[in-house]
C-alpha atoms as a PDB file:
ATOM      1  CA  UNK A   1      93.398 140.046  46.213  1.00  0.00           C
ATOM      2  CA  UNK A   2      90.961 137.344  45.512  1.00  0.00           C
ATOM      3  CA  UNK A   3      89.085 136.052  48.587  1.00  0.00           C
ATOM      4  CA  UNK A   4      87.515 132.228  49.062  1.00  0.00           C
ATOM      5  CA  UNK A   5      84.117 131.254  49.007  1.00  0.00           C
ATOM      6  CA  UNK A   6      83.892 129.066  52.496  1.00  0.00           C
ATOM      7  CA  UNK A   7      81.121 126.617  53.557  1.00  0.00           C
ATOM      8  CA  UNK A   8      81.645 124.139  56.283  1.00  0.00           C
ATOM      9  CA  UNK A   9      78.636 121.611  56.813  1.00  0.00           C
ATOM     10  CA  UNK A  10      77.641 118.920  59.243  1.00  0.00           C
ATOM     11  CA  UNK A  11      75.047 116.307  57.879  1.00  0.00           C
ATOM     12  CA  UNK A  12      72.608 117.856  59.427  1.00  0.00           C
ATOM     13  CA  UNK A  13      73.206 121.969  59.474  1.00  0.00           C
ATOM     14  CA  UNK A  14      75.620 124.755  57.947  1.00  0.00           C
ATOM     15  CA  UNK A  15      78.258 125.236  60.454  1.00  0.00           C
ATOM     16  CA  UNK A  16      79.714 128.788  58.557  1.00  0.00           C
ATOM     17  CA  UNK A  17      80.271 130.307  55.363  1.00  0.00           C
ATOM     18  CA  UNK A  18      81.016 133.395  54.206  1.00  0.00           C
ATOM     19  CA  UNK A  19      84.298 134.605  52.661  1.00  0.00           C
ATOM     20  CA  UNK A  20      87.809 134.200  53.705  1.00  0.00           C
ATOM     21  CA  UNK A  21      91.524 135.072  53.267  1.00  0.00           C
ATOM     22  CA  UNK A  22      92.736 131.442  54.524  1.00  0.00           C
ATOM     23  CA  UNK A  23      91.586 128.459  55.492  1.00  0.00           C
ATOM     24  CA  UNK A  24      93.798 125.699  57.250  1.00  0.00           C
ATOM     25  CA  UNK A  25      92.497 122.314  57.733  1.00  0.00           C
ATOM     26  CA  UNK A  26      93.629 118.289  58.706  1.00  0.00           C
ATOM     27  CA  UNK A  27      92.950 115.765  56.305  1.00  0.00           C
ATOM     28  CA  UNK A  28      94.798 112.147  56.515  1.00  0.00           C
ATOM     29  CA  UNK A  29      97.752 113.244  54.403  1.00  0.00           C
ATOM     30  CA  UNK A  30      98.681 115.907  57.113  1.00  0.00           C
ATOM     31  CA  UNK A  31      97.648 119.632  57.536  1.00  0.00           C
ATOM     32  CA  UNK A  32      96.258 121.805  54.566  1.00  0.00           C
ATOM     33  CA  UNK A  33      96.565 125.706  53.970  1.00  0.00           C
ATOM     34  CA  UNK A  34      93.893 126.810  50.882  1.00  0.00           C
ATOM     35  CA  UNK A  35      94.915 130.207  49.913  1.00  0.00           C
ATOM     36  CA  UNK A  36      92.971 132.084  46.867  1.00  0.00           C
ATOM     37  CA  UNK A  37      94.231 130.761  43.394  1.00  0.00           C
ATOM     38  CA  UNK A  38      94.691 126.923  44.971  1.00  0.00           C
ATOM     39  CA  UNK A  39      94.743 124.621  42.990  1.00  0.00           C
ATOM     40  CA  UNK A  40      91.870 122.140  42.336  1.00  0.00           C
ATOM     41  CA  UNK A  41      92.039 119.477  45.342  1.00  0.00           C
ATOM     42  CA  UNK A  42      89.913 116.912  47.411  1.00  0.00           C
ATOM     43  CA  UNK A  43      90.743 115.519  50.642  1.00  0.00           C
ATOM     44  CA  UNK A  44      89.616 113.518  53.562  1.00  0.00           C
ATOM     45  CA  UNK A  45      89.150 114.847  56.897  1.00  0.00           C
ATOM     46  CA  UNK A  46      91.071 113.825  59.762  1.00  0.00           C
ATOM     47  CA  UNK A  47      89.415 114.676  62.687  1.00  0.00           C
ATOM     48  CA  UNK A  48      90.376 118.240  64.261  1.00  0.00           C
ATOM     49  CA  UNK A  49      89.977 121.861  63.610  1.00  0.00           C
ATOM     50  CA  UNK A  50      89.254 123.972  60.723  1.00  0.00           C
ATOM     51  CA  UNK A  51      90.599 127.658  60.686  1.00  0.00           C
ATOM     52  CA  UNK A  52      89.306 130.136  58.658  1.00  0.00           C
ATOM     53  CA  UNK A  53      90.564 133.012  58.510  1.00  0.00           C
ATOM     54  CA  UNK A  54      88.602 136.059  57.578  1.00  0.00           C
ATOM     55  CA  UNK A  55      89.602 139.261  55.156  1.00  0.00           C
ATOM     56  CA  UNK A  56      90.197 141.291  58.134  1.00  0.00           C
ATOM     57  CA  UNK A  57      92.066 139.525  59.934  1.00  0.00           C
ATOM     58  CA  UNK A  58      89.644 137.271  62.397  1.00  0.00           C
ATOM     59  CA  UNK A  59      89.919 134.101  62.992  1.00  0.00           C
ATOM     60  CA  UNK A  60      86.973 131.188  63.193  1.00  0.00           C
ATOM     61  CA  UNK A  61      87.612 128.026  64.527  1.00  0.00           C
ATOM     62  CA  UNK A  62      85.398 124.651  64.091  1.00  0.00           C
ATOM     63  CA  UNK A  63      85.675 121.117  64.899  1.00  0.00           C
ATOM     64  CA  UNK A  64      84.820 118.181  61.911  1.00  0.00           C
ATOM     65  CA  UNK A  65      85.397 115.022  61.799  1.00  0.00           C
ATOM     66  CA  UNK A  66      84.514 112.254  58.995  1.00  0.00           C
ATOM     67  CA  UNK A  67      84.331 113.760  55.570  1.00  0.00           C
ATOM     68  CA  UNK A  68      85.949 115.697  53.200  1.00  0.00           C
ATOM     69  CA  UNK A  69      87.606 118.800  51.889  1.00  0.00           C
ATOM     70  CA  UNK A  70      87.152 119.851  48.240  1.00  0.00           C
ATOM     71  CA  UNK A  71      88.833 122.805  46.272  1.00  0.00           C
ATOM     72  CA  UNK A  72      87.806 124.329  43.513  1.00  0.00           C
ATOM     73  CA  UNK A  73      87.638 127.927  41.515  1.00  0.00           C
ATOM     74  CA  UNK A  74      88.148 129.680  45.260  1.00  0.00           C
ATOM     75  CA  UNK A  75      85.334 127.517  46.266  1.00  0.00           C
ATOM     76  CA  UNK A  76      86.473 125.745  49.731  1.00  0.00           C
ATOM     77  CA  UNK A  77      83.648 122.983  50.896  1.00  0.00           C
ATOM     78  CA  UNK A  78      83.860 121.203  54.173  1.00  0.00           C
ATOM     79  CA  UNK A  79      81.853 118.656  54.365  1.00  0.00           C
ATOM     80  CA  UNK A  80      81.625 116.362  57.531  1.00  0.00           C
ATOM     81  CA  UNK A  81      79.399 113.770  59.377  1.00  0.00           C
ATOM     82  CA  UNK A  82      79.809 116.296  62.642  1.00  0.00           C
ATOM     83  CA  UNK A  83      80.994 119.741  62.803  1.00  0.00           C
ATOM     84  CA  UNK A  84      80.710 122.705  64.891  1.00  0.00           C
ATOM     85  CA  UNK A  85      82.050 126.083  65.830  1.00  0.00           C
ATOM     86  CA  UNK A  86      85.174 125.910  68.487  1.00  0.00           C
END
């Protein structure tokens, strides 16, 4: 199975990245699951957690607020104005 590429960024650092199996994020419209082979997408953050989900099983969990989620080729960016790890 296919895995994602995951970054999640604050404005000023690289929260995480690395790959994952899942990733499960709020944006405005309501909670997002990204799963390898999603489609193209970009959202905006609603303030909350991201969960990423690793290949083995682990979970990470981080806090963003103000930006954006984008999708793309098994790509996953989250971009915020503040982040950090849970």
């Amino acid at each position: 199975m296919a895995a994602l590429n995951v970054s999640v960024v604050s404005a000023d650092q690289e929260v995480w990245s690395g790959e994952a199996s899942m990733v499960v994020a709020r944006t405005v419209e309501g909670e997002i699951g990204i799963l390898p082979g999603h489609e193209p997408m970009l959202a905006i953050l609603a303030g909350g957690e991201v969960r990423v989900t690793l290949p083995g099983g682990e979970k990470i969990t981080a806090n963003a607020e103000d930006g954006f989620l984008s999708v793309h080729s098994n790509d996953v960016q989250v971009v915020a104005s503040r982040a950090s790890l849970a």
